[in-house]
N, C-alpha and C. Protein backbone atom coordinates (compact mmCIF):
# COMPACT_ATOMS: atom_id res chain seq x y z
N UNK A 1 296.10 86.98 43.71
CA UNK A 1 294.84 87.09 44.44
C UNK A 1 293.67 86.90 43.49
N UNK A 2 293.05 85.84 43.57
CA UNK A 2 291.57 85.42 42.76
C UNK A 2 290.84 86.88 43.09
N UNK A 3 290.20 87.35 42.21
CA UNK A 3 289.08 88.32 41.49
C UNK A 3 289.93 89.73 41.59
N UNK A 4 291.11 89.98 41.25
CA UNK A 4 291.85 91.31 40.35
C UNK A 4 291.30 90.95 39.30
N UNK A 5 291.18 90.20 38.48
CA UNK A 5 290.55 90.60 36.99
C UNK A 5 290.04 91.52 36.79
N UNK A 6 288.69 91.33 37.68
CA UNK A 6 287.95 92.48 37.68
C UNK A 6 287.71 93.54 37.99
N UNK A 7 288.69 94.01 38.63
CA UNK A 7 289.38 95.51 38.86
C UNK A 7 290.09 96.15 37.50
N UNK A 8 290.89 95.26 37.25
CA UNK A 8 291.61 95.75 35.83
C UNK A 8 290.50 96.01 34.65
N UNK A 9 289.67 94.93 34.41
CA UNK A 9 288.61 95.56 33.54
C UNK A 9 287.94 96.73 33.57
N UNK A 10 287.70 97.30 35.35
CA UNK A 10 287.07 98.51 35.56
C UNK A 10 287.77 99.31 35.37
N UNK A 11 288.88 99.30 35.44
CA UNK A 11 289.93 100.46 34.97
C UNK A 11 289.92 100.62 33.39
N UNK A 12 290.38 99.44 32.82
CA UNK A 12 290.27 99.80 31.11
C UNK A 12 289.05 100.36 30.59
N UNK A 13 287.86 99.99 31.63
CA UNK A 13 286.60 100.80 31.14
C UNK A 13 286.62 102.17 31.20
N UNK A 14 286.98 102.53 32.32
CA UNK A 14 287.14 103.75 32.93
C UNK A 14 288.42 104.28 32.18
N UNK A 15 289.11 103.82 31.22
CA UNK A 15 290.36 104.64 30.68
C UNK A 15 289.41 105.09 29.05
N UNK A 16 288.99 103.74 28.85
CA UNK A 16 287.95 103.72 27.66
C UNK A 16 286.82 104.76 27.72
N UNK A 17 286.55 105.10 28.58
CA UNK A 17 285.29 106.18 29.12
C UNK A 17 285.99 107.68 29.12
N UNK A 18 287.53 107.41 29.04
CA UNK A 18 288.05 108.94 29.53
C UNK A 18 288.42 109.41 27.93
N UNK A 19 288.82 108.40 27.37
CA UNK A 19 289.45 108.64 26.24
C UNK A 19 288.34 108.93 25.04
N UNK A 20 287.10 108.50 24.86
CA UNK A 20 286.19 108.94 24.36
C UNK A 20 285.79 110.16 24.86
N UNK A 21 285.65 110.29 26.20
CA UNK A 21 285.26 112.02 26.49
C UNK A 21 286.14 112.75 25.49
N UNK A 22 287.21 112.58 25.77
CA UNK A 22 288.25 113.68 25.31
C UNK A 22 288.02 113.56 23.63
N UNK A 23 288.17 112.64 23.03
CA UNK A 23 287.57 112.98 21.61
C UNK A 23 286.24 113.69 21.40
N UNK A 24 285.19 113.35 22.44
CA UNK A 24 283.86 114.25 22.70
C UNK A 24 284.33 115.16 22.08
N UNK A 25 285.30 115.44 23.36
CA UNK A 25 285.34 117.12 23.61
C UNK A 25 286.05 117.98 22.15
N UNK A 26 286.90 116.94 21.69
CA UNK A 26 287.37 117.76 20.73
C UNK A 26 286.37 117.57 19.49
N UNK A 27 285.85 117.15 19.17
CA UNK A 27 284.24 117.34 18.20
C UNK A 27 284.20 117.91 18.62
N UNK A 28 283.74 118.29 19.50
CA UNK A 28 282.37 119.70 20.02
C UNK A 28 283.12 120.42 19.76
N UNK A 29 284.50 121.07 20.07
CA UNK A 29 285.59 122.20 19.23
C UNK A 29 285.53 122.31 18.40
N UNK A 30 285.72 121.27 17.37
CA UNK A 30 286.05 121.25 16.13
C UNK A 30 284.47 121.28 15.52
N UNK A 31 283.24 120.88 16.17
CA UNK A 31 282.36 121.57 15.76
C UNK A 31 281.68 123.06 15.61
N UNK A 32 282.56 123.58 16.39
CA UNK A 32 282.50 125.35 16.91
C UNK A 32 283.50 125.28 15.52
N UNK A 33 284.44 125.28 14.95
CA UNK A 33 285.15 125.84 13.91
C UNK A 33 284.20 125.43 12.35
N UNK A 34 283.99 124.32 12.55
CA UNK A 34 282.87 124.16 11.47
C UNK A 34 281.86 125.12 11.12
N UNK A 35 281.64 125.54 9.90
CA UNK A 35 280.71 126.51 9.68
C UNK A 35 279.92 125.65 8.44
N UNK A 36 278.40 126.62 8.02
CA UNK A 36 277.53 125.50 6.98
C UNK A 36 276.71 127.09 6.65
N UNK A 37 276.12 127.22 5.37
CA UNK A 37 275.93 128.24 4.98
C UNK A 37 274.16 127.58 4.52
N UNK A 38 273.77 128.63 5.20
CA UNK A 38 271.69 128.33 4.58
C UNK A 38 272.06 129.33 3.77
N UNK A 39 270.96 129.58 2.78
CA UNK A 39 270.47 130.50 1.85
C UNK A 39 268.68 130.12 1.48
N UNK A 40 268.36 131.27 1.25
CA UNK A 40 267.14 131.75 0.61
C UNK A 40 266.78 132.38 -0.14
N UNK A 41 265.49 132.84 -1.02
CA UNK A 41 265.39 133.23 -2.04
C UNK A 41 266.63 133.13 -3.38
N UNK A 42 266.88 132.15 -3.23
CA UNK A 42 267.67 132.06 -4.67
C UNK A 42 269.43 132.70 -4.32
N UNK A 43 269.26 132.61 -3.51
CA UNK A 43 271.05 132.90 -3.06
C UNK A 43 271.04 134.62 -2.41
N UNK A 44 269.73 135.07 -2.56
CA UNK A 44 269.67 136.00 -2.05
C UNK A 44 269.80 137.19 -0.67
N UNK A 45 269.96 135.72 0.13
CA UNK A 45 270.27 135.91 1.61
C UNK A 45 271.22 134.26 1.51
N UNK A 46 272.23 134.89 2.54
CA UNK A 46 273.54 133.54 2.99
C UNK A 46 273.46 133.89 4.09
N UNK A 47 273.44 132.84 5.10
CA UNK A 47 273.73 133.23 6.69
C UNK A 47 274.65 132.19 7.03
N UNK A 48 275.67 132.33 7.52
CA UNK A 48 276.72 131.45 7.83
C UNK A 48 276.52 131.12 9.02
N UNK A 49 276.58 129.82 9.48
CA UNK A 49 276.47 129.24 11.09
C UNK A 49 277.75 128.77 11.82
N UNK A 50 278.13 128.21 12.72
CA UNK A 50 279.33 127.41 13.29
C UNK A 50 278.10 126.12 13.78
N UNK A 51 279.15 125.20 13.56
CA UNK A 51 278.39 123.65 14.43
C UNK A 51 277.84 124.31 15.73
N UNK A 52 278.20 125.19 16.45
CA UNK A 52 277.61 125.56 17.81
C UNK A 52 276.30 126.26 17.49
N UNK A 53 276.00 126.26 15.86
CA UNK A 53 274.80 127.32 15.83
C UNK A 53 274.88 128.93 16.56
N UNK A 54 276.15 128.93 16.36
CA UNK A 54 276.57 130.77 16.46
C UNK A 54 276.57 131.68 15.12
N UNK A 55 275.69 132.15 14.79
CA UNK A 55 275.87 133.02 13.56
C UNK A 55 277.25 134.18 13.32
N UNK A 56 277.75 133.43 12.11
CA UNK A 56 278.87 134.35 12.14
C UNK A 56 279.28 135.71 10.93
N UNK A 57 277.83 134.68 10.20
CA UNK A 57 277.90 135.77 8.43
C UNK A 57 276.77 135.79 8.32
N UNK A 58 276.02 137.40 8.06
CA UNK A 58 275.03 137.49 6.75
C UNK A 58 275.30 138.22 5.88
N UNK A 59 274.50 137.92 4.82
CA UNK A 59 274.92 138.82 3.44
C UNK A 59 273.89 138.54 2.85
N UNK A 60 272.99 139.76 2.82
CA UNK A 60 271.83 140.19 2.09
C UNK A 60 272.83 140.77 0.70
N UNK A 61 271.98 140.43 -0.52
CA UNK A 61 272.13 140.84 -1.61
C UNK A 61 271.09 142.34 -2.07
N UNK A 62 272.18 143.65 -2.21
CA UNK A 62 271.28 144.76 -2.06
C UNK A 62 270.04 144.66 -3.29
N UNK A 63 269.93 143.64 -3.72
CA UNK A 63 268.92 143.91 -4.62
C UNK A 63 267.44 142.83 -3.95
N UNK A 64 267.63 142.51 -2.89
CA UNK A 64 266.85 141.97 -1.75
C UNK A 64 265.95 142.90 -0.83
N UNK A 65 266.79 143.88 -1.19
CA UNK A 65 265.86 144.96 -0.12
C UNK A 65 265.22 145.92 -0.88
N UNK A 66 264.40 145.85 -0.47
CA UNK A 66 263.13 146.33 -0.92
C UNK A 66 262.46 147.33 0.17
N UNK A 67 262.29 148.49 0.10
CA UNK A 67 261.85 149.10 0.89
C UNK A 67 259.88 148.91 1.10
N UNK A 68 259.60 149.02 0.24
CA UNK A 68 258.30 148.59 -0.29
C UNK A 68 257.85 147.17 0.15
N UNK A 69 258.77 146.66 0.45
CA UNK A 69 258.66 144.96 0.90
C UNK A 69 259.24 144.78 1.64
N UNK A 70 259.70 145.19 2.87
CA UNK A 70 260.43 144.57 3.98
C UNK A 70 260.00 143.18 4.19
N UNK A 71 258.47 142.58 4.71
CA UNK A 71 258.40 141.89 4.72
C UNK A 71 258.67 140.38 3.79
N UNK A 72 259.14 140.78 2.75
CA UNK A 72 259.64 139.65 1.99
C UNK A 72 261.04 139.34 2.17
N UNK A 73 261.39 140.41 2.59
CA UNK A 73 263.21 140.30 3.19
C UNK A 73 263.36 139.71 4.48
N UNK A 74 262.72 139.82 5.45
CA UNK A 74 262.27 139.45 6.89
C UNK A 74 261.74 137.64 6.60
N UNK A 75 261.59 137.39 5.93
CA UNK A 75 260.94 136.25 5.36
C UNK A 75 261.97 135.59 5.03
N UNK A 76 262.52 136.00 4.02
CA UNK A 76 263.79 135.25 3.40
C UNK A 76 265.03 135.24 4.32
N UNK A 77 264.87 136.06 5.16
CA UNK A 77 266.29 135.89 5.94
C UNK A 77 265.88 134.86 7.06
N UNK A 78 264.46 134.80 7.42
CA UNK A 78 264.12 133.55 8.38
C UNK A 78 264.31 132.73 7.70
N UNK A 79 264.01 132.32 6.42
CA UNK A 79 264.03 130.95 5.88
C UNK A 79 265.75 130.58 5.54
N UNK A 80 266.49 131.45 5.25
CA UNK A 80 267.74 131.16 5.41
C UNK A 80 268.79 130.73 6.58
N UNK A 81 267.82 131.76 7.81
CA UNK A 81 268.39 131.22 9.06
C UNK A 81 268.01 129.92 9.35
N UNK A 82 267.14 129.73 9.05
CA UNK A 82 266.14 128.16 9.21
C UNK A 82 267.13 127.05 8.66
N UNK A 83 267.37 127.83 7.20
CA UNK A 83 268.35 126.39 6.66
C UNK A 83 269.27 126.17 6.92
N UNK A 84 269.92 127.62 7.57
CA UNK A 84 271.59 126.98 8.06
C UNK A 84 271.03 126.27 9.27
N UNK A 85 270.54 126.65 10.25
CA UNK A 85 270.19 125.80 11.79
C UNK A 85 270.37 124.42 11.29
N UNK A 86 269.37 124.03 10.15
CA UNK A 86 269.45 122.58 9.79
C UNK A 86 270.70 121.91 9.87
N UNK A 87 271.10 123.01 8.71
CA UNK A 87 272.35 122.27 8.11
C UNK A 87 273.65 122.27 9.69
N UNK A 88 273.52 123.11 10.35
CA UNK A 88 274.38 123.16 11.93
C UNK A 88 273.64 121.59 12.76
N UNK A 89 272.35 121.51 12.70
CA UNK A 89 272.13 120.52 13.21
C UNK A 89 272.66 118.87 12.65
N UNK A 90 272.32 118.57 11.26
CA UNK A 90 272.88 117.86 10.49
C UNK A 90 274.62 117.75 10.76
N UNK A 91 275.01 118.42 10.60
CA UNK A 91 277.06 118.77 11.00
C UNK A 91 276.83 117.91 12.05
N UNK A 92 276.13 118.66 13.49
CA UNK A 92 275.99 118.24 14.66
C UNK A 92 276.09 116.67 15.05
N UNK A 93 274.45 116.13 14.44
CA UNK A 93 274.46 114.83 14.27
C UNK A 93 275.67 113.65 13.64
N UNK A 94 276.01 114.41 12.32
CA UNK A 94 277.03 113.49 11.39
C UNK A 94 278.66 113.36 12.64
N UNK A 95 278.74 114.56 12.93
CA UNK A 95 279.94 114.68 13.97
C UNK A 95 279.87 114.16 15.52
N UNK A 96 278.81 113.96 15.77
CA UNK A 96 278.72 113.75 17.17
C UNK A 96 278.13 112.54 17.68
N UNK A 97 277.21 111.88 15.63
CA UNK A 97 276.71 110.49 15.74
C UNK A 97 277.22 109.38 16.22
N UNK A 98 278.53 109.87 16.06
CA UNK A 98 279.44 108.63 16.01
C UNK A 98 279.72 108.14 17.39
N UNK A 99 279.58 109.05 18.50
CA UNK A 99 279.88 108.59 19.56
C UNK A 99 278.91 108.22 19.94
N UNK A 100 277.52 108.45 20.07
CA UNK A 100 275.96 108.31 20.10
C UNK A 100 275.40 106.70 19.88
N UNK A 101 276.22 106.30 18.38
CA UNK A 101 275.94 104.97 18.07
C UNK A 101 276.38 104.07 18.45
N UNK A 102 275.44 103.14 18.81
CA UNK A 102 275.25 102.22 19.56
C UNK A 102 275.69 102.23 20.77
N UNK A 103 275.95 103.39 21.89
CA UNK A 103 275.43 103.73 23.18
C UNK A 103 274.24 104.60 23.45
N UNK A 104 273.54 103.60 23.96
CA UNK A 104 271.87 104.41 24.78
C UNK A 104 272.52 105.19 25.81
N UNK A 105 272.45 106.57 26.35
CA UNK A 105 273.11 107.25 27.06
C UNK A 105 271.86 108.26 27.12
N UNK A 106 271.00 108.07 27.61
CA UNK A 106 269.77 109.30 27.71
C UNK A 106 270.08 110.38 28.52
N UNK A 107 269.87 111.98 28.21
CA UNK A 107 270.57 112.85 28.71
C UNK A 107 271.82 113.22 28.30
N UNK A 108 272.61 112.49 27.80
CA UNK A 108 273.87 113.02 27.28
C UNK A 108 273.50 114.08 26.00
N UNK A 109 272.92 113.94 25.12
CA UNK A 109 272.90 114.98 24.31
C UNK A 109 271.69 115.45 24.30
């Protein structure tokens, strides 16, 4: 029957479309197990992230706290949370670029 071709192509698209989801999906897992560590003041605060940007570690160094200075501790632990976010976002991008490039897909991420 003239024009099955083009049924079969819509299918391999549509198998091609399923089979990339499913690698999606397992990035985005395997981005939840991924973790990336910010720090501030000189190693003085570590906040550990997951690719999902779920905080899973901090660890203030007791010689960080300062009673007399809270606010410099409050400071440094934002700027540490700040850097892991990055670095969760960065993971994000490097892991999730790949499916991104070179499909325009607006709304997907």
């Amino acid at each position: 029957m003239p024009g099955m071709g083009g049924m079969g192509n819509m299918q391999n698209m549509m198998k091609q479309m399923q089979k990339m989801q499913k690698q999606m999906e397992e990035a985005q897992s395997e981005l939840g197990e991924k973790t990336v560590e910010g720090t501030a003041g000189g190693g003085m605060v570590t906040i550990v992230v997951t690719g999902h940007k779920k905080v899973v570690d901090v660890k203030i160094d007791p010689e960080a706290v300062d009673p007399e200075d809270v606010e410099m501790l409050q400071d440094t632990i934002l700027a540490a949370l700040n850097d892991a976010m990055d670095k969760a976002d960065k993971l994000s991008e490097s892991t999730m670029g790949q499916f991104t490039k070179g499909m325009n897909l607006p709304g997907l991420f």
